[in-house]
Protein backbone atom coordinates (compact mmCIF):
# COMPACT_ATOMS: atom_id res chain seq x y z
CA UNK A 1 115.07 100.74 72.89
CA UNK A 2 116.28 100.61 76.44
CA UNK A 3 115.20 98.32 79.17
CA UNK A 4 114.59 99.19 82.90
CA UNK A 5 115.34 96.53 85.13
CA UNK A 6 113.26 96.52 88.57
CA UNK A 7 114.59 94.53 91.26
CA UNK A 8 112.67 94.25 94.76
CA UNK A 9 114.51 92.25 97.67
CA UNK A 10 111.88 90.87 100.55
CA UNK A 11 113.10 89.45 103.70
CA UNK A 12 111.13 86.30 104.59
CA UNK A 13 110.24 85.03 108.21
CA UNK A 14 109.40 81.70 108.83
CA UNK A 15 107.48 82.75 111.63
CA UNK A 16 106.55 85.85 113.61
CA UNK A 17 108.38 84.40 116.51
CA UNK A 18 111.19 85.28 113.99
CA UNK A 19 111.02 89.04 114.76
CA UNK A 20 111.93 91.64 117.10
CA UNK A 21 109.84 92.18 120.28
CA UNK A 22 108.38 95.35 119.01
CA UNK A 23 107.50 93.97 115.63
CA UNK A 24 106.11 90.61 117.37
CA UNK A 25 103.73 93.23 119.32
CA UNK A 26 103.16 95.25 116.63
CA UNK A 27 101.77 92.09 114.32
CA UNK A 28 100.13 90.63 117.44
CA UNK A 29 98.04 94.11 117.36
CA UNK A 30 97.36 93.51 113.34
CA UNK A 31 95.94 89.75 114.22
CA UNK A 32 93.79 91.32 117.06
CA UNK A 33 92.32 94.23 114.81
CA UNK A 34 91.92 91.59 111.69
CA UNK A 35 89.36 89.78 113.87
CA UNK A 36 87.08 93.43 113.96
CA UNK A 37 87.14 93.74 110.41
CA UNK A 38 83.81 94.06 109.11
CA UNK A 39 83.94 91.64 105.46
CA UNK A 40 80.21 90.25 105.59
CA UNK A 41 80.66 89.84 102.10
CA UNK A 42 84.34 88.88 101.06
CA UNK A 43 84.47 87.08 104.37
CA UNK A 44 87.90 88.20 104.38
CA UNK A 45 89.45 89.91 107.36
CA UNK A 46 92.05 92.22 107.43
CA UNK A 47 94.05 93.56 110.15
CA UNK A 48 97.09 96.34 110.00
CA UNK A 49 99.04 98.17 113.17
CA UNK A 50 101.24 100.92 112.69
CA UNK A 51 103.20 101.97 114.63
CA UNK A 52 104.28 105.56 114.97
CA UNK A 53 107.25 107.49 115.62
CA UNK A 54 105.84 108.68 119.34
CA UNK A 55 105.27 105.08 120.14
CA UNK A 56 101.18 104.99 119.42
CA UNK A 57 100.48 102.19 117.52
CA UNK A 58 97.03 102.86 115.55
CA UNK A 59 94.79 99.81 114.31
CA UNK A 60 92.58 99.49 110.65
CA UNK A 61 90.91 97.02 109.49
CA UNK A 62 88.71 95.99 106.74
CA UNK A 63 85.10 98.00 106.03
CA UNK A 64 83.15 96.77 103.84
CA UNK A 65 79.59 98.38 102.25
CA UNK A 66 77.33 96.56 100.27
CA UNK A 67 77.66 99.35 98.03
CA UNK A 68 80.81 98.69 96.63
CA UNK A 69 83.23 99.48 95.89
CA UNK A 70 82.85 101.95 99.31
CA UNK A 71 84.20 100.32 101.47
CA UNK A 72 87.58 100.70 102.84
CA UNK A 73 90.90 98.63 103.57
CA UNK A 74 92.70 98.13 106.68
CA UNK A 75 95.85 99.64 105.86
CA UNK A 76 94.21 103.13 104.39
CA UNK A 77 91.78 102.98 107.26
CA UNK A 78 95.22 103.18 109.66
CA UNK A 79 97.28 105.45 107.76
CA UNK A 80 94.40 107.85 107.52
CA UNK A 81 93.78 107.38 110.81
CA UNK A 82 97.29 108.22 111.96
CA UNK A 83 97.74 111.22 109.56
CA UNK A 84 94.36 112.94 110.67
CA UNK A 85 94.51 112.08 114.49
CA UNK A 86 98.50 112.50 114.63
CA UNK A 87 99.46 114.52 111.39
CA UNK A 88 102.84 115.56 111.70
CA UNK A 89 104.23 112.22 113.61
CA UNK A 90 106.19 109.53 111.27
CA UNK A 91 105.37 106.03 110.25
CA UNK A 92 107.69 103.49 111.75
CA UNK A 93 106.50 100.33 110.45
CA UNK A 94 103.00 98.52 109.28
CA UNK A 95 102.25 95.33 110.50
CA UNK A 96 99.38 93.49 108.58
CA UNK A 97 97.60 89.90 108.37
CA UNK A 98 95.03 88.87 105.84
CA UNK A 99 93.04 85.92 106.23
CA UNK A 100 89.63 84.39 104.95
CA UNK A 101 86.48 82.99 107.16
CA UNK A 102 86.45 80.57 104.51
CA UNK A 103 89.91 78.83 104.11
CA UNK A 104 93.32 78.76 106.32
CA UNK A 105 95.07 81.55 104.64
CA UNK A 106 98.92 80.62 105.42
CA UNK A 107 100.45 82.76 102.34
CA UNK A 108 101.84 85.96 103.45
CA UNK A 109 99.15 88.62 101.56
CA UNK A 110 100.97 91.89 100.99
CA UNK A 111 98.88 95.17 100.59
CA UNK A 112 96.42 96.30 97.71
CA UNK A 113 97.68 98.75 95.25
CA UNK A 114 95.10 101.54 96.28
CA UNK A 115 97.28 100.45 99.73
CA UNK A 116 100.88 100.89 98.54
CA UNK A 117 100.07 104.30 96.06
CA UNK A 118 98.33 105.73 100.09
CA UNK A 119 101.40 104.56 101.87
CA UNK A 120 103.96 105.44 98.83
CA UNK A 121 102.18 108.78 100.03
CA UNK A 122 103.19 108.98 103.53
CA UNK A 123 106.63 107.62 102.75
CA UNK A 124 107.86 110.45 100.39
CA UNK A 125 105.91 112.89 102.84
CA UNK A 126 108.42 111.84 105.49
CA UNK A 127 111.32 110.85 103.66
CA UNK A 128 111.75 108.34 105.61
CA UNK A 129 111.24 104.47 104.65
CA UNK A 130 107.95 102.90 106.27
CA UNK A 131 108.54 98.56 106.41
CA UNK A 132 105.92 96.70 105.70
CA UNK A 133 105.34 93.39 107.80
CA UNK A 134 103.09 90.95 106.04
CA UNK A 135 101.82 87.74 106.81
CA UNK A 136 98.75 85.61 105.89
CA UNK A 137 96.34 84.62 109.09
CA UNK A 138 99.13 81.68 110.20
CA UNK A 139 102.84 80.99 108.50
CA UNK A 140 105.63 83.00 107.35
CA UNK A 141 106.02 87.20 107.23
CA UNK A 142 107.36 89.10 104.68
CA UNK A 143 109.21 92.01 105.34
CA UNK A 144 109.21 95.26 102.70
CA UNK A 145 112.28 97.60 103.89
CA UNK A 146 110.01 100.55 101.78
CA UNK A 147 106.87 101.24 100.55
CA UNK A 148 108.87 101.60 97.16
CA UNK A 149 110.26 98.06 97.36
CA UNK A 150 106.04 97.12 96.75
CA UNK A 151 106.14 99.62 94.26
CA UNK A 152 108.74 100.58 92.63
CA UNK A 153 107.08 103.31 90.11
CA UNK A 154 105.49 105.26 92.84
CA UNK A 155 103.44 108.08 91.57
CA UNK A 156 104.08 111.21 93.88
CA UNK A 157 103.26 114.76 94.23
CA UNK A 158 107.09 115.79 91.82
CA UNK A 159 104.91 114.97 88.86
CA UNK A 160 102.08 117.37 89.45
């Protein structure tokens, strides 16, 4: 028997006065569509910006249905978004904040996996690496370099 070894690396912020300028915007855009989300049942809020290769930044958050499990997260609702309104234009970066009505959420909350297998999507499409930007509603950011750094075992379309 032989054993894979998966390593992930993860740059940590202690703040997002710790980034660049453009990432600093592109979170404060994240924060501002996190407080749309609609989570009347979770009462958690999620917020994700991504910014695209022409410079648009496009906002998702959080949708939720009382007839689960249809409703939708923030950083699907974005990347669809982006790849129906601007189809052929590349992800630069996601920047995304998580946080619940209900307690200070400080931890940095990285995507879903229904998230990362959408965005592991996008990635290969453009052969380019997305980063991720993650943070909690306050507190320290993590940065992903790659969509493949979240997961490492991507499924893609070489298998079909």
């Amino acid at each position: 028997m032989k054993k894979l070894k998966i390593e992930t690396e993860l740059d940590v912020f202690e703040s997002v006065s710790d980034l660049s300028e453009d990432i600093q915007n592109l979170m404060n855009k994240a924060h501002e569509a996190r407080k749309m989300a609609y989570a009347p049942y979770s009462h958690f809020q999620v917020g994700a910006a991504l910014l695209l290769a022409s410079g648009d930044i496009v906002l998702g958050n959080n949708q939720e249905n009382a007839a689960f499990p249809s409703g939708l997260c923030a950083e699907r609702v974005a990347a669809f978004h982006a790849g129906a309104t601007f189809p052929n234009v590349k992800f630069e970066a996601m920047a995304i904040t998580a946080g619940s009505l209900k307690q200070e959420t400080t931890v940095p909350i990285p995507p879903c996996g229904a998230c990362r297998q959408s965005l592991a999507e996008y990635e290969v499409k453009q052969s380019v690496p997305i980063p991720i930007y993650f943070m909690g509603a306050t507190g320290k950011v993590v940065r992903s370099r790659s969509v493949k750094d979240l997961l490492p075992l991507i499924f893609d379309h070489s298998y079909l």
